[in-house]
C-alpha atoms as a PDB file:
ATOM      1  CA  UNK A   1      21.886 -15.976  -0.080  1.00  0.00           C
ATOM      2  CA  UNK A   2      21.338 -13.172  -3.115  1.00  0.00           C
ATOM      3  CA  UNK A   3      17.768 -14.722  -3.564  1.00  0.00           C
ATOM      4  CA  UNK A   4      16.918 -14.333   0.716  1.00  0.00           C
ATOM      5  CA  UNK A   5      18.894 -11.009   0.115  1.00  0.00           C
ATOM      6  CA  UNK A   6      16.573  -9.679  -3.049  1.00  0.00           C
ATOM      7  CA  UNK A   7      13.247 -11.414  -1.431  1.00  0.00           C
ATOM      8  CA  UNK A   8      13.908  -9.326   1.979  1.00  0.00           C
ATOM      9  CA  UNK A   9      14.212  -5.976  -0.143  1.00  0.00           C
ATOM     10  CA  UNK A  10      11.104  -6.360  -2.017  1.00  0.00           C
ATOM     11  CA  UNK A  11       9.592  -7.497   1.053  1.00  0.00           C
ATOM     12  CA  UNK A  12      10.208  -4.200   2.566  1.00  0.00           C
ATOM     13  CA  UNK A  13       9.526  -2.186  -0.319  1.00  0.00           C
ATOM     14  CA  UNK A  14       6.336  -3.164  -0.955  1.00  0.00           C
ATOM     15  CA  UNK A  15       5.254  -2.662   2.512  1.00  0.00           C
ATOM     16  CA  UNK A  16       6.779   0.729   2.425  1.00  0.00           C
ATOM     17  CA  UNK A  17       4.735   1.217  -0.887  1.00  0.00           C
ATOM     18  CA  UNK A  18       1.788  -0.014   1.158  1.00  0.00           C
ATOM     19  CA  UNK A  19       1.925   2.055   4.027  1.00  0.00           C
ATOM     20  CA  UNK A  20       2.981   5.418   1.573  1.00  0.00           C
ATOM     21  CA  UNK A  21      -0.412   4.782  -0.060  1.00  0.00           C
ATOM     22  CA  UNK A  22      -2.265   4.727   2.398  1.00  0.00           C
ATOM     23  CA  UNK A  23      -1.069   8.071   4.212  1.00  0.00           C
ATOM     24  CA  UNK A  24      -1.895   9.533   0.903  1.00  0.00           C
ATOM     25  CA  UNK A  25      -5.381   7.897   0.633  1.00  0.00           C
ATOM     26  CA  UNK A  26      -5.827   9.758   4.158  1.00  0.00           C
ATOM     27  CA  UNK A  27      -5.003  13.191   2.440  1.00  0.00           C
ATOM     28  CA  UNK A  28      -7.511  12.435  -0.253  1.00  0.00           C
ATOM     29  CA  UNK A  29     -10.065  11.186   2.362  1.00  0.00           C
ATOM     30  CA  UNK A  30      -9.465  14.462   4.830  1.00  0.00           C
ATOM     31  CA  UNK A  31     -10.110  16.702   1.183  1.00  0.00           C
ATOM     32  CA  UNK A  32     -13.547  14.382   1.357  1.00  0.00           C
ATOM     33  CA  UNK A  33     -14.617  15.429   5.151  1.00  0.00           C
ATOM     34  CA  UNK A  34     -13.507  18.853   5.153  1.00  0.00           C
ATOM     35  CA  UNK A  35     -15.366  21.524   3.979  1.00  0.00           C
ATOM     36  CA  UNK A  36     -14.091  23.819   2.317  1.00  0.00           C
ATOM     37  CA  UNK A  37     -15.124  26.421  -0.205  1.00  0.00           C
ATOM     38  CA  UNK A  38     -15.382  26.126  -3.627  1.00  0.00           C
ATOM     39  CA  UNK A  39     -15.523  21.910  -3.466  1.00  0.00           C
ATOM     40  CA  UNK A  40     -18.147  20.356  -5.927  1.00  0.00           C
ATOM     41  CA  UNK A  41     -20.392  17.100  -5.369  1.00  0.00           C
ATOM     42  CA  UNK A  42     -18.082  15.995  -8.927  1.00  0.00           C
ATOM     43  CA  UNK A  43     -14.616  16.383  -6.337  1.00  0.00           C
ATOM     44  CA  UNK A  44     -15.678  15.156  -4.067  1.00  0.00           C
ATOM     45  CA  UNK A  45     -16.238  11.796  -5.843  1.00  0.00           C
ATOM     46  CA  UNK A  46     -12.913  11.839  -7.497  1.00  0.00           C
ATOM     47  CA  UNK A  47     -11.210  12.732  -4.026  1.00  0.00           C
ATOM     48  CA  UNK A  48     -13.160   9.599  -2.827  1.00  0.00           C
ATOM     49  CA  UNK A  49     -12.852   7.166  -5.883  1.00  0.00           C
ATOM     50  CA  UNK A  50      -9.321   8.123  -5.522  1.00  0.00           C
ATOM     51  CA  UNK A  51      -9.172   7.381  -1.884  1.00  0.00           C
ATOM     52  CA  UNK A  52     -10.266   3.903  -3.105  1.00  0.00           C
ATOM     53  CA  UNK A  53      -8.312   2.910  -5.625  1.00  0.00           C
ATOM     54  CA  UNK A  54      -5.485   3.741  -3.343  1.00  0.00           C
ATOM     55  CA  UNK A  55      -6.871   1.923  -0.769  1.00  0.00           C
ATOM     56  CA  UNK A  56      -6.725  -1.097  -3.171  1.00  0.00           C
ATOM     57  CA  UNK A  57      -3.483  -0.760  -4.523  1.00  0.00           C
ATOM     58  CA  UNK A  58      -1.946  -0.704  -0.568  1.00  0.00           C
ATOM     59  CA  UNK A  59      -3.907  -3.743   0.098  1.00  0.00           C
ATOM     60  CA  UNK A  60      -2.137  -5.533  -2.944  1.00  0.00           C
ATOM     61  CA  UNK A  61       1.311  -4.281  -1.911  1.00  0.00           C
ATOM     62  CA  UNK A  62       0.608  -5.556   1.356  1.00  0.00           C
ATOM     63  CA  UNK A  63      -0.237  -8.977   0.200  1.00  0.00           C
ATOM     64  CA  UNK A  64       2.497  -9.080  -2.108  1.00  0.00           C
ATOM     65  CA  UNK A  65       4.537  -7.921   1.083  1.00  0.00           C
ATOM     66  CA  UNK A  66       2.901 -10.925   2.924  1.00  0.00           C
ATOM     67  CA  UNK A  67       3.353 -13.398   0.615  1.00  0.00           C
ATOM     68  CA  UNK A  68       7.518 -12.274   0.002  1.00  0.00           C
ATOM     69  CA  UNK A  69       8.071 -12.848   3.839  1.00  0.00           C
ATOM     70  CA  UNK A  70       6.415 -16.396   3.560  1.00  0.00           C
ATOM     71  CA  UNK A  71       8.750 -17.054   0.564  1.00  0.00           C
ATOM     72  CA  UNK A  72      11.288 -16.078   2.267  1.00  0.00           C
ATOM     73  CA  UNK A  73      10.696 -18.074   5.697  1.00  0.00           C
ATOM     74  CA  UNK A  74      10.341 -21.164   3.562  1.00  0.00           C
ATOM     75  CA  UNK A  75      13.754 -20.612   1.948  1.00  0.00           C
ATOM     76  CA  UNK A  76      14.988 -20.261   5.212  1.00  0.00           C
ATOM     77  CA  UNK A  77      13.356 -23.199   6.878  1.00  0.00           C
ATOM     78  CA  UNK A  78      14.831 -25.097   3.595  1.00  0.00           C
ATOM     79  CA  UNK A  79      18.759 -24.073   4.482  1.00  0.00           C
ATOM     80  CA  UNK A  80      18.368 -25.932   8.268  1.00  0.00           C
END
């Protein structure tokens, strides 16, 4: 029960961490688009290589999110 308890937390965490990231990388892709005044070629790539690396890190929260909900189905199908 404490294990199905902790796995459903993290499960929901990490997808919460996952979707969080990738609002943000949508701020940081918007400061890409826009144009505004002032904004180099150089910020533009670090507005975009951080878009990316957000991008990545939601995708692995997402997975790990995925893979925490399997665990946890299979501990459940295990208890019946």
């Amino acid at each position: 029960m404490d294990k199905a308890k902790s796995l459903f937390g993290k499960m929901n965490d990490y997808k919460r961490f996952g979707f969080s990231l990738i609002a943000l990388s949508t701020f940081l892709y918007l400061g890409v688009v826009m144009p505004i005044a002032g904004k180099t070629v150089m910020k533009a790539y670090i507005l975009m290589g951080g878009t990316l690396i957000l991008l990545l890190i939601a995708t692995i929260f997402l997975f790990i999110s995925i893979r925490c909900k399997k665990l946890l189905l299979e501990l459940e199908e295990g208890k019946e």
